[in-house]
N, C-alpha and C. Protein backbone atom coordinates (compact mmCIF):
# COMPACT_ATOMS: atom_id res chain seq x y z
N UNK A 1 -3.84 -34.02 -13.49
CA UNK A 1 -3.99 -33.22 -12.30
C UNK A 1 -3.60 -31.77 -12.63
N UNK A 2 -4.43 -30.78 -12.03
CA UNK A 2 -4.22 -29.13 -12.35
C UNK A 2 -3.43 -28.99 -11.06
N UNK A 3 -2.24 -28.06 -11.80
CA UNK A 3 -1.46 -27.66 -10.91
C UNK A 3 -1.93 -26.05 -10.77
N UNK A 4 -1.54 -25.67 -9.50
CA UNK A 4 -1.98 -24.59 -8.46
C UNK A 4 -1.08 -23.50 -8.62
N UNK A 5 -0.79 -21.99 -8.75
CA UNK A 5 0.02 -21.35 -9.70
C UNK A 5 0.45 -20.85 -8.11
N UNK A 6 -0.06 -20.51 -7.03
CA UNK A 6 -0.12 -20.14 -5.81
C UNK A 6 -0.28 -21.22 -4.64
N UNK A 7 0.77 -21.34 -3.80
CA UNK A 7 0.91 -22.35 -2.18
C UNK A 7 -0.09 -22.06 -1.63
N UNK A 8 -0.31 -22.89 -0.88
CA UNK A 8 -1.73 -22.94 0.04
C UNK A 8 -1.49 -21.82 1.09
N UNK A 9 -0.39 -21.34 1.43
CA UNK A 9 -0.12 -20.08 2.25
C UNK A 9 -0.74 -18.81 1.39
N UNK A 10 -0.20 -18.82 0.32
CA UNK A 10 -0.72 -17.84 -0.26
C UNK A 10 -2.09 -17.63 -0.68
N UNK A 11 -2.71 -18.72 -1.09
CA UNK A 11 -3.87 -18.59 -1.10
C UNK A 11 -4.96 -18.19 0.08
N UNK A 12 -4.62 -19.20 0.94
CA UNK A 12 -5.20 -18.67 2.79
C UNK A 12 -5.18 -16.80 2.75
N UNK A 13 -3.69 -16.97 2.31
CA UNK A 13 -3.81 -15.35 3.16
C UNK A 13 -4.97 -14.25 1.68
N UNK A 14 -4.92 -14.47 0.97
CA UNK A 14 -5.89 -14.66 -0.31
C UNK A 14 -7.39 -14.68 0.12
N UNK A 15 -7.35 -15.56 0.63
CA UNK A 15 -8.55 -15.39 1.63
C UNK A 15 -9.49 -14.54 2.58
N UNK A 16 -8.41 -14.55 3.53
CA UNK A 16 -8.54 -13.31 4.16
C UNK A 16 -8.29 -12.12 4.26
N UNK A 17 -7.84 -11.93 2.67
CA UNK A 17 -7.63 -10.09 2.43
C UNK A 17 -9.05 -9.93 1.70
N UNK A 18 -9.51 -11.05 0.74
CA UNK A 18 -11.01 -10.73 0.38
C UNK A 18 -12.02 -10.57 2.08
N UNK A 19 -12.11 -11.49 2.71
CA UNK A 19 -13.16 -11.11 3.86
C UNK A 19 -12.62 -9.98 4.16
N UNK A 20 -11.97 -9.51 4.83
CA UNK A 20 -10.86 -8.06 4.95
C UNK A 20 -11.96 -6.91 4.06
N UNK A 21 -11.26 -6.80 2.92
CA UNK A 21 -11.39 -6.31 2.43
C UNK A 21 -13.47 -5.80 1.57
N UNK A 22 -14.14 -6.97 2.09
CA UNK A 22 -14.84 -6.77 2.05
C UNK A 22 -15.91 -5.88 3.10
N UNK A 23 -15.39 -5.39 3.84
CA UNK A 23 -15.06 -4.80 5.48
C UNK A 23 -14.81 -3.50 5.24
N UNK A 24 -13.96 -3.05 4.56
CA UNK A 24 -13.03 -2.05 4.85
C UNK A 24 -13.44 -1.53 3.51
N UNK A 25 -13.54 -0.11 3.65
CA UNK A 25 -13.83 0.84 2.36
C UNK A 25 -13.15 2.25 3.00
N UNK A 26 -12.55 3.12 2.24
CA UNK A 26 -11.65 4.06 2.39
C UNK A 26 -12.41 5.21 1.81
N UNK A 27 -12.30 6.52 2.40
CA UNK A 27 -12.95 7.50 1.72
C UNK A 27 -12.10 8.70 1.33
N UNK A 28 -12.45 9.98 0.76
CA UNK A 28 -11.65 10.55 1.03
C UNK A 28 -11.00 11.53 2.05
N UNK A 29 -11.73 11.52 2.88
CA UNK A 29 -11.64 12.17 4.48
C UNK A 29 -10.79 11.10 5.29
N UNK A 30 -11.51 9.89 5.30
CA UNK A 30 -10.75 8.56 6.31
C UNK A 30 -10.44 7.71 4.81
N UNK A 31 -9.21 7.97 4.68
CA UNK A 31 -8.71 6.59 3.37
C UNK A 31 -8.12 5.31 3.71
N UNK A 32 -8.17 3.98 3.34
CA UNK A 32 -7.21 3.02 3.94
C UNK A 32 -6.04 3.00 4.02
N UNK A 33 -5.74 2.48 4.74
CA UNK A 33 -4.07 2.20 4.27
C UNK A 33 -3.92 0.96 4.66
N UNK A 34 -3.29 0.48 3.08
CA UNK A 34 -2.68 -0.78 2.84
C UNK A 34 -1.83 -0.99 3.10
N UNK A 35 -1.37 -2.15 3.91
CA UNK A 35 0.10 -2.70 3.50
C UNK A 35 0.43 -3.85 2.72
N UNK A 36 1.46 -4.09 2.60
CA UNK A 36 2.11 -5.03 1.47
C UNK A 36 3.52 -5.44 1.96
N UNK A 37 3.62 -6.68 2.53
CA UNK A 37 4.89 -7.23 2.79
C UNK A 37 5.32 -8.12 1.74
N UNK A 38 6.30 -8.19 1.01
CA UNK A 38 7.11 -9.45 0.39
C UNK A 38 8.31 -9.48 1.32
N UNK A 39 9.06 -10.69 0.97
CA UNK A 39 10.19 -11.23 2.07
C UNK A 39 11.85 -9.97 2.13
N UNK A 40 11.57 -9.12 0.99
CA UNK A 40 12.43 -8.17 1.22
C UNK A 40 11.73 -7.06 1.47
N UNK A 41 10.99 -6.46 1.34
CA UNK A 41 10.38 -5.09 1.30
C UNK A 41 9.33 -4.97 1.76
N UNK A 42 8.64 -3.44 2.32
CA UNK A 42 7.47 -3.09 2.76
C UNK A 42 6.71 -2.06 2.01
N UNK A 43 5.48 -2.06 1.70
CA UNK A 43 5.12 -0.98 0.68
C UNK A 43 3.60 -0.60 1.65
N UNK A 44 2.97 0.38 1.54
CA UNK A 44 2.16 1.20 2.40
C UNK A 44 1.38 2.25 1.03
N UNK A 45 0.04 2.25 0.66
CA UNK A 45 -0.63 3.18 0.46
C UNK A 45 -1.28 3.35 0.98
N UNK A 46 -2.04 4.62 0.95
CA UNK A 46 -3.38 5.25 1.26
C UNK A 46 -4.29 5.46 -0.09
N UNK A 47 -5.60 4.37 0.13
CA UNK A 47 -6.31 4.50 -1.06
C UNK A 47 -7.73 5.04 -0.27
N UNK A 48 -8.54 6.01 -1.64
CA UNK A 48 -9.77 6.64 -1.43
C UNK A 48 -10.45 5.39 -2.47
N UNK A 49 -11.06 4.32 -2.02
CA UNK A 49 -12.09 3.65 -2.54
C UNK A 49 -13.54 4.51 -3.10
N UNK A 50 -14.20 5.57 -2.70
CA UNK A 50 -15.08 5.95 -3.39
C UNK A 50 -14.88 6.38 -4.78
N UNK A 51 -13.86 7.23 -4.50
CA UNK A 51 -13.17 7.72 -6.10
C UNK A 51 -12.11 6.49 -6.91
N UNK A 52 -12.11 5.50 -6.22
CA UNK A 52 -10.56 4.72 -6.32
C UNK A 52 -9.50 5.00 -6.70
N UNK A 53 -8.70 6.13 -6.53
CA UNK A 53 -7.96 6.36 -6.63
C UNK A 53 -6.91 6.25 -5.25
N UNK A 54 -5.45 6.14 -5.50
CA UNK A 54 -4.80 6.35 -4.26
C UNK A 54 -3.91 7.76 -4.02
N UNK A 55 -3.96 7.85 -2.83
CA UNK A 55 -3.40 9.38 -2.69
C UNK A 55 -2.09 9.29 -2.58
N UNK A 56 -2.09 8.79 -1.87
CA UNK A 56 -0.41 8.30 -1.47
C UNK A 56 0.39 7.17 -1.19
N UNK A 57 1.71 6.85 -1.30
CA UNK A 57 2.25 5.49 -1.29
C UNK A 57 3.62 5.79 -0.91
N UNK A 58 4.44 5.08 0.13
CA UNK A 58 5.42 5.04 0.77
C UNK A 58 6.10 3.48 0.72
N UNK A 59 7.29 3.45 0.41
CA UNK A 59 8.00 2.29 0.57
C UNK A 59 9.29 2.00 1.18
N UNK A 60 10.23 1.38 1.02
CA UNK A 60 11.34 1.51 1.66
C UNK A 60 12.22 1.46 0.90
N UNK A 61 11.75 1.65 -0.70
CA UNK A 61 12.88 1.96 -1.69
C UNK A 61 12.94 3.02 -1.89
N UNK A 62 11.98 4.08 -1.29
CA UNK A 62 11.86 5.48 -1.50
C UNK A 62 13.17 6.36 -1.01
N UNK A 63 14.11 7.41 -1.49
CA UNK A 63 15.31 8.21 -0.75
C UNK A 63 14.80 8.57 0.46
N UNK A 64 13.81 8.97 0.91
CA UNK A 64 13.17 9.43 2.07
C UNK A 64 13.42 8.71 3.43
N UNK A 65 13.45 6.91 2.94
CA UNK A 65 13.40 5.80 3.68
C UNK A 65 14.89 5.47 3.73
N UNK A 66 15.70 5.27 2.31
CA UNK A 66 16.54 4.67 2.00
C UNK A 66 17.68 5.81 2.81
N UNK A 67 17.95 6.84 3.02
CA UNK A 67 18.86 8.04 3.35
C UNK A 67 18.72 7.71 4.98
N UNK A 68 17.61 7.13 5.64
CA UNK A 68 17.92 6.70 7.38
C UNK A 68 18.23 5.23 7.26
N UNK A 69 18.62 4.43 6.22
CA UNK A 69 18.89 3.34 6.43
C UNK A 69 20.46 2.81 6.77
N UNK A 70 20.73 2.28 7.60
CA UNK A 70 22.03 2.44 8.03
C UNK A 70 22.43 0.10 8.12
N UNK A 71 23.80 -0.29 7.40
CA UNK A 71 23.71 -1.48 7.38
C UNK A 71 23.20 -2.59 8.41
N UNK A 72 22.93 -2.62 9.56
CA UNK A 72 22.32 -2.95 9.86
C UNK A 72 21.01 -3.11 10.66
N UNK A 73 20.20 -2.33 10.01
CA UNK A 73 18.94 -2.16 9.84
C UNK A 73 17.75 -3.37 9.84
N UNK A 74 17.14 -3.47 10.59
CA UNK A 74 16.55 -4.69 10.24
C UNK A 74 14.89 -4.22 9.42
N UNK A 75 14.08 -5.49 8.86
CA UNK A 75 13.20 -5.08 8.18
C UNK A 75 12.50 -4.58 8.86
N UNK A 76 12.10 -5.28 10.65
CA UNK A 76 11.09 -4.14 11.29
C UNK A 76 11.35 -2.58 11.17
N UNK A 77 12.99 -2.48 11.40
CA UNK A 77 13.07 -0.83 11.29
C UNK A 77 12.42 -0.26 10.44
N UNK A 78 13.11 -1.25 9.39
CA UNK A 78 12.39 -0.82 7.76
C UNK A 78 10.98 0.04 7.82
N UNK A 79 10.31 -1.29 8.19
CA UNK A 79 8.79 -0.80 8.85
C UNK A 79 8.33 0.25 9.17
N UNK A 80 9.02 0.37 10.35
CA UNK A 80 9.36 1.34 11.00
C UNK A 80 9.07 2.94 10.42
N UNK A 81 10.46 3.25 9.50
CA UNK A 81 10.93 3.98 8.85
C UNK A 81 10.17 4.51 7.60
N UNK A 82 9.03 3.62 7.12
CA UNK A 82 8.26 3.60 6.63
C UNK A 82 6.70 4.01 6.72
N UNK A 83 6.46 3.76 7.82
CA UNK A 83 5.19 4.39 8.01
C UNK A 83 5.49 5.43 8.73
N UNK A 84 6.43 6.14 9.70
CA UNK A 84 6.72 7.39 9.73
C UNK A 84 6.80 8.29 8.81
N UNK A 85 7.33 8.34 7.43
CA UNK A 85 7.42 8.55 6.43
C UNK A 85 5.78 8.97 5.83
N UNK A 86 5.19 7.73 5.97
CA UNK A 86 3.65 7.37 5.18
C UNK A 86 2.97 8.67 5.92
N UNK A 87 3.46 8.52 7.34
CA UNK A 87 2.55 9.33 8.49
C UNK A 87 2.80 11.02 8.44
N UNK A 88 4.04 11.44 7.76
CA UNK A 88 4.09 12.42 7.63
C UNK A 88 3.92 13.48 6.53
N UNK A 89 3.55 11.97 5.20
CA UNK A 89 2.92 13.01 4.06
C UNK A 89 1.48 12.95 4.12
N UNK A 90 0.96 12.03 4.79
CA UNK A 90 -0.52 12.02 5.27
C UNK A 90 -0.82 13.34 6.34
N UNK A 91 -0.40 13.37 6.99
CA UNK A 91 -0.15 14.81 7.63
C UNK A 91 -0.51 16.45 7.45
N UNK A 92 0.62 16.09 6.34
CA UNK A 92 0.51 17.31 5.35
C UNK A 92 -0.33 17.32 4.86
N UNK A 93 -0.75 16.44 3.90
CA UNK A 93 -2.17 16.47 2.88
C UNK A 93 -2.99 16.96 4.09
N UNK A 94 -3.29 17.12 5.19
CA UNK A 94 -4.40 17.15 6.14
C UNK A 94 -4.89 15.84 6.18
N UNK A 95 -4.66 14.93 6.36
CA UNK A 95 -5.16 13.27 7.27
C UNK A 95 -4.85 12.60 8.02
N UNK A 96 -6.07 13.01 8.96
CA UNK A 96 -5.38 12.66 10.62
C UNK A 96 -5.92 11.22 11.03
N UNK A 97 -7.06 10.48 10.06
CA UNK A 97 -7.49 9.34 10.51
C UNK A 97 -7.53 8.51 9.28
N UNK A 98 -6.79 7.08 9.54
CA UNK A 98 -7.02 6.01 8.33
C UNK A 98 -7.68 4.67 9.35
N UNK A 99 -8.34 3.78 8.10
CA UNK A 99 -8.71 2.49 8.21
C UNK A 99 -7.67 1.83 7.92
N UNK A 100 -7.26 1.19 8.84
CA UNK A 100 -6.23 -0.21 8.51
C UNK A 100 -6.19 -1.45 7.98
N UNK A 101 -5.84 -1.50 6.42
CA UNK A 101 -6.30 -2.88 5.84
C UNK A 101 -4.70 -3.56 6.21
N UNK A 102 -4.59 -4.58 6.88
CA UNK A 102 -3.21 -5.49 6.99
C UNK A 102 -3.06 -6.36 5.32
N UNK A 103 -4.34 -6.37 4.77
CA UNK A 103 -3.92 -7.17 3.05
C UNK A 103 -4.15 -8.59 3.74
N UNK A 104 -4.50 -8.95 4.52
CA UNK A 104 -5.01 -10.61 4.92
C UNK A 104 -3.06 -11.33 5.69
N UNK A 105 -2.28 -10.18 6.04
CA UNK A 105 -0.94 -10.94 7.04
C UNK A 105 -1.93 -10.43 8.41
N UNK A 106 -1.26 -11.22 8.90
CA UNK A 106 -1.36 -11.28 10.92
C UNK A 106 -0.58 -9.93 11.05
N UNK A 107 -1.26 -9.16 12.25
CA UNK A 107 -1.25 -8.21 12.72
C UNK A 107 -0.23 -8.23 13.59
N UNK A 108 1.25 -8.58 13.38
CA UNK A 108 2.64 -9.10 13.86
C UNK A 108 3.99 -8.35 13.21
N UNK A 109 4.78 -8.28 14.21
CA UNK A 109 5.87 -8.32 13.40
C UNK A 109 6.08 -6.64 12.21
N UNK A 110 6.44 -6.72 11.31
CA UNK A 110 6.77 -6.12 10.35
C UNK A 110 5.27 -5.53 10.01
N UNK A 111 4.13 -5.76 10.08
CA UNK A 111 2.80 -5.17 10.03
C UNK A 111 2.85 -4.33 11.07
N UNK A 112 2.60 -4.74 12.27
CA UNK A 112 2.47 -3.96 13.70
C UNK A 112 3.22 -3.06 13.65
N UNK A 113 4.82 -3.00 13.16
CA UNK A 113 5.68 -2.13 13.32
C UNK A 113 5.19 -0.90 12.39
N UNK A 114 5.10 -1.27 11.32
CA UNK A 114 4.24 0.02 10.62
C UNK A 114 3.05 0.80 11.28
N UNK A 115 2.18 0.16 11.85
CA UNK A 115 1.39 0.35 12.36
C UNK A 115 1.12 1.59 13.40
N UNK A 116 2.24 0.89 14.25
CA UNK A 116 2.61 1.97 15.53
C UNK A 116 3.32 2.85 15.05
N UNK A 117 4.41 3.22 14.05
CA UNK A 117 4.83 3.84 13.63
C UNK A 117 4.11 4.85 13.21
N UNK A 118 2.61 4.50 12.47
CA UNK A 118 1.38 5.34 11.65
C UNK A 118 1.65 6.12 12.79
N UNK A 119 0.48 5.56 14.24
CA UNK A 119 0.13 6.18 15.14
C UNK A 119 1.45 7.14 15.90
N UNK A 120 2.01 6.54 16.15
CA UNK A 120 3.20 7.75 16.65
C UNK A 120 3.45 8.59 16.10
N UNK A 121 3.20 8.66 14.55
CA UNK A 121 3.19 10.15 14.13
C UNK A 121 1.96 10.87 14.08
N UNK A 122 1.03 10.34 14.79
CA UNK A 122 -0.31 11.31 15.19
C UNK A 122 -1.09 10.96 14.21
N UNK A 123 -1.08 9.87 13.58
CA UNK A 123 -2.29 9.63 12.46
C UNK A 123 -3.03 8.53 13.29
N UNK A 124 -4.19 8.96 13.59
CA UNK A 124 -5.07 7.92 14.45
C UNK A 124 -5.94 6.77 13.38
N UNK A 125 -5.89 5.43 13.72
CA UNK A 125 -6.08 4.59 13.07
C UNK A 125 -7.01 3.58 14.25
């Protein structure tokens, strides 16, 4: 019997970042932005798929993030704290509109929180 290197959770969600992603193309005027949850951390780029390159990337190991983090902080803050961050060097560069790839997680929780966070700093998504 072949063993499976990836849980059936992971694979599912595997799944639906390919349909996703087959959807979603980033330019350099409107770029995506990715997210990326693991069970400690949140990570956020903005990629230009025509050129493929990415412009920018925000996390919550960054000093930017890490200097408002106070002990008890939870990961939504994290979130939080994070795409404000994302939202304000997008800003600067001049980019006021992204496509939202979630990476195939539910649009919940620690996703959403980034999310609204984008938009509250005036980056329309």
């Amino acid at each position: 019997m072949k063993m499976h290197s990836k849980s059936p959770k992971v694979q599912k969600r595997l799944r639906k970042k390919k349909a996703l992603r087959d959807k979603l193309t980033g330019t350099p005027e409107i770029p995506r932005l990715v997210v990326y949850r693991s069970n400690r951390h949140m990570y956020a780029q903005l990629v230009d798929d025509v050129n493929n390159k990415v412009l920018m990337g925000g996390s919550d190991l960054e000093e930017a993030v890490k200097t408002d983090l106070k002990d008890d902080t939870t990961k939504t803050d994290m979130s939080t704290l994070v795409g404000k961050v994302l939202a304000a060097k997008a800003l600067e560069q001049g980019i006021k509109q992204v496509i939202f790839d979630r990476n195939g997680f539910k649009y919940h929780g620690r996703v959403k929180a980034l999310a609204d966070a984008v938009r509250e700093a005036g980056v329309e998504i």
